[in-house]
N, C-alpha and C. Protein backbone atom coordinates (compact mmCIF):
# COMPACT_ATOMS: atom_id res chain seq x y z
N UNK A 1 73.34 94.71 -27.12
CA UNK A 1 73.34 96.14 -26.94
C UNK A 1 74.23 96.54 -25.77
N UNK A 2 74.54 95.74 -24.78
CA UNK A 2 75.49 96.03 -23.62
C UNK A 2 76.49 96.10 -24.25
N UNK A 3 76.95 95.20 -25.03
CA UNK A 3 78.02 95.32 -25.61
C UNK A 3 78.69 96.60 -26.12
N UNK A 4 77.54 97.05 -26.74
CA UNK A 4 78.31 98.32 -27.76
C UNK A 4 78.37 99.53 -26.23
N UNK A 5 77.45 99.48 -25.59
CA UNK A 5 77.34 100.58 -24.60
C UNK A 5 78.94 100.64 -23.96
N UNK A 6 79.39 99.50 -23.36
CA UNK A 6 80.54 98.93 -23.38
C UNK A 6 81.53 99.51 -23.58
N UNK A 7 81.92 99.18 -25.20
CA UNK A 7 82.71 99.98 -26.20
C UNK A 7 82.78 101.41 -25.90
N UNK A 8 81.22 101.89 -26.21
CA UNK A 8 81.02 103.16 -26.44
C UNK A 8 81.97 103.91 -25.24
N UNK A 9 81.84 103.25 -24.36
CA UNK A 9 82.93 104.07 -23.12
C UNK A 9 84.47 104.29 -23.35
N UNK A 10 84.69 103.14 -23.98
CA UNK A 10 86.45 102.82 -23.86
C UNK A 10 86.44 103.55 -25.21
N UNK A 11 85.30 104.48 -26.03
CA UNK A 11 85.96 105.47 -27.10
C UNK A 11 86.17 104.28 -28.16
N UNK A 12 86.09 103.25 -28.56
CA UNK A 12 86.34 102.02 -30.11
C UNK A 12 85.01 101.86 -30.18
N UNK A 13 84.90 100.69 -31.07
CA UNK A 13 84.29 100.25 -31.33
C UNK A 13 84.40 99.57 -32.45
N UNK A 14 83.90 98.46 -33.43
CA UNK A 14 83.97 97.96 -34.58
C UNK A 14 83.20 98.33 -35.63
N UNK A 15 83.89 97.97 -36.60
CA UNK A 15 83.61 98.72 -38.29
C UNK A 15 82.35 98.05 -38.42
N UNK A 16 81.01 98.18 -38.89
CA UNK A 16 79.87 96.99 -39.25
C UNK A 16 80.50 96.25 -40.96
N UNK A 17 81.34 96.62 -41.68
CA UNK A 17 81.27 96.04 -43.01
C UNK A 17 82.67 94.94 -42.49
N UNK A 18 84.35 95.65 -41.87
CA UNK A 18 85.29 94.41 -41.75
C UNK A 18 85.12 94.58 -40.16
N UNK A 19 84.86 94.72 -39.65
CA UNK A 19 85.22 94.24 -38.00
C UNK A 19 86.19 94.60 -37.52
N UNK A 20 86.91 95.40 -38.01
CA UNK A 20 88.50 96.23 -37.30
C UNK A 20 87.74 97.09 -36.30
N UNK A 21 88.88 97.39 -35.21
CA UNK A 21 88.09 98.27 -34.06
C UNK A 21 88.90 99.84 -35.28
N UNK A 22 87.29 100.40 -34.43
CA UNK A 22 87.35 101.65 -35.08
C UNK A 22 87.88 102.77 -33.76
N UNK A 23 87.82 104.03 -33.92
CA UNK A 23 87.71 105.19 -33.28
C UNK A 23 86.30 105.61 -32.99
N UNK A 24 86.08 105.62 -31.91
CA UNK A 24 85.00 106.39 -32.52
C UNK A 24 84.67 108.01 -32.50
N UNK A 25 85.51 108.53 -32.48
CA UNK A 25 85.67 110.13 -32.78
C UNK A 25 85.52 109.85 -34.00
N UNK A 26 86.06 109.05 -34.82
CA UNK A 26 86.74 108.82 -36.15
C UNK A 26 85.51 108.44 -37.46
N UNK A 27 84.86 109.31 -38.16
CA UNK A 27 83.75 108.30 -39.06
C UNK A 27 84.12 107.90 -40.09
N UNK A 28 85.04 107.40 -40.16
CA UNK A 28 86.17 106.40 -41.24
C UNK A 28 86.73 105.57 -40.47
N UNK A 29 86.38 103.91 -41.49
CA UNK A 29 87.44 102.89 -40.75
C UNK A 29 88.53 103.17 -41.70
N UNK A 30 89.91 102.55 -41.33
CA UNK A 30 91.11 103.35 -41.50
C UNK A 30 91.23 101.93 -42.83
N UNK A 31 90.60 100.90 -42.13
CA UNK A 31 91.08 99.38 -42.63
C UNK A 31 90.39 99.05 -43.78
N UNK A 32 88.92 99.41 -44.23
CA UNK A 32 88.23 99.06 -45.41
C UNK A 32 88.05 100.30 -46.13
N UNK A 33 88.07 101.60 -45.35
CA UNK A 33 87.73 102.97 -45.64
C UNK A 33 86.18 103.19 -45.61
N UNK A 34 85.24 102.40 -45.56
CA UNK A 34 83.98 102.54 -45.19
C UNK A 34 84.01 104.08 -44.34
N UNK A 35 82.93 104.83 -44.71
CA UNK A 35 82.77 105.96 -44.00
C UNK A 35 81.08 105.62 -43.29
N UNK A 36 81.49 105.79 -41.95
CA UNK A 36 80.10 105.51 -40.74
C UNK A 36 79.29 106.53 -40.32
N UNK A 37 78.24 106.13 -39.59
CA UNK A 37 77.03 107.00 -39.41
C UNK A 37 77.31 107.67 -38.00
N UNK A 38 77.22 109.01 -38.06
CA UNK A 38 77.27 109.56 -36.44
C UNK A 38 75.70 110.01 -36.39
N UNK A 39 75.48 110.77 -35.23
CA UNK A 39 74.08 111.49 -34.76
C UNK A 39 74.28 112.69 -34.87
N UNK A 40 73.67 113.17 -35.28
CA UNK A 40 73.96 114.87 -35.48
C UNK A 40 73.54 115.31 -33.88
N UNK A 41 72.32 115.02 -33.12
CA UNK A 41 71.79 115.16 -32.02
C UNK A 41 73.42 115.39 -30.91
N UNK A 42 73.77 113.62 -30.52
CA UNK A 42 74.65 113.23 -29.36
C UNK A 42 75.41 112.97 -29.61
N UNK A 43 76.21 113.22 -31.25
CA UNK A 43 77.65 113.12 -31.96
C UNK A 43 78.10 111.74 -31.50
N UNK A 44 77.02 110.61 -31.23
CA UNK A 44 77.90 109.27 -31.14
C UNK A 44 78.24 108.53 -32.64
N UNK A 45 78.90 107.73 -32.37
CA UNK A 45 78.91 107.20 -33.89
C UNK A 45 78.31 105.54 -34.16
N UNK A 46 77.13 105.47 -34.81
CA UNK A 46 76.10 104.27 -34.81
C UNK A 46 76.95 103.27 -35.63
N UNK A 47 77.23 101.98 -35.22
CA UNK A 47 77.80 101.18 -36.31
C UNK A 47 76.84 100.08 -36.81
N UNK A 48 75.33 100.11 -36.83
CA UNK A 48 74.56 99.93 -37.07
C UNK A 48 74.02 100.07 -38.50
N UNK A 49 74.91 99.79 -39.95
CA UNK A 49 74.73 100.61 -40.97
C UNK A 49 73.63 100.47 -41.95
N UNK A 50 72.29 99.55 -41.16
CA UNK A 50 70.98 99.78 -41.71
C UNK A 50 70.48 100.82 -41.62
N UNK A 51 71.03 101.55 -39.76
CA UNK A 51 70.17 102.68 -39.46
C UNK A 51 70.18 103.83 -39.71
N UNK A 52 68.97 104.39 -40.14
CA UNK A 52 68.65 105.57 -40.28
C UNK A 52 68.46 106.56 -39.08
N UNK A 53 68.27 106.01 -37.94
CA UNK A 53 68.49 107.14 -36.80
C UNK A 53 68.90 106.91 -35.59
N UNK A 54 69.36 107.66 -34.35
CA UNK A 54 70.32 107.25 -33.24
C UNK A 54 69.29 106.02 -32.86
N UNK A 55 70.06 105.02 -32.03
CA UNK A 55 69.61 104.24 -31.34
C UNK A 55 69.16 105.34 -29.75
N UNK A 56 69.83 106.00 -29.63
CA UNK A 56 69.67 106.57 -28.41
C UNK A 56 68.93 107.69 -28.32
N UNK A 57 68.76 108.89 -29.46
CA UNK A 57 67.97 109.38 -29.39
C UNK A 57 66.54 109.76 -29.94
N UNK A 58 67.28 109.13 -31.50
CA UNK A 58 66.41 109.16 -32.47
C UNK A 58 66.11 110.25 -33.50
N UNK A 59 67.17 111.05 -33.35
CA UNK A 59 67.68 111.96 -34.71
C UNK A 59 68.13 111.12 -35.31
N UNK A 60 68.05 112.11 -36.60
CA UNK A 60 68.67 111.56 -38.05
C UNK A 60 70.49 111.02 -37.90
N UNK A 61 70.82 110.26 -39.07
CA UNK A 61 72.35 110.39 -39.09
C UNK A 61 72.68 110.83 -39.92
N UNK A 62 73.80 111.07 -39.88
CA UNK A 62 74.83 111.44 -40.94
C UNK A 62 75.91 110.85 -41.68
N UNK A 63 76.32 110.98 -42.64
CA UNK A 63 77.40 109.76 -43.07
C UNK A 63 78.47 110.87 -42.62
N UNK A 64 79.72 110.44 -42.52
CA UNK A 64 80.80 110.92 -42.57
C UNK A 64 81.12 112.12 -41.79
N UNK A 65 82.01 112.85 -42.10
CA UNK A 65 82.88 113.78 -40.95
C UNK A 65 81.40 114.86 -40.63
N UNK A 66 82.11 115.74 -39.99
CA UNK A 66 81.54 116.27 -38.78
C UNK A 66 80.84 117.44 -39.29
């Protein structure tokens, strides 16, 4: 979990299905096209793609754009 906190700063992060670094403004990887989960709450983007809600706050997610 440090890890992603990590990431989460430097703005990337990795795709959960190929492992390409993602955007994370971005809820599309560019590389498999997988579309990812943000938080509607803290607009982060979870690459966690079992989960159903923020790790951080615990609202719902969302698939895809904004």
């Amino acid at each position: 979990m440090k890890k992603e906190k990590k990431t989460k700063k430097q703005g990337k992060c990795l795709c959960p299905y190929c492992e390409e670094e993602v955007i994370a403004s971005c809820p599309l990887c560019h590389a498999c096209g997988a579309v990812l989960s943000y938080c509607v709450s803290c607009q982060i983007m979870v690459t966690d793609k079992e989960a159903t809600a923020c790790p951080e706050c615990g609202a719902p997610l969302r698939k895809g754009g904004k």
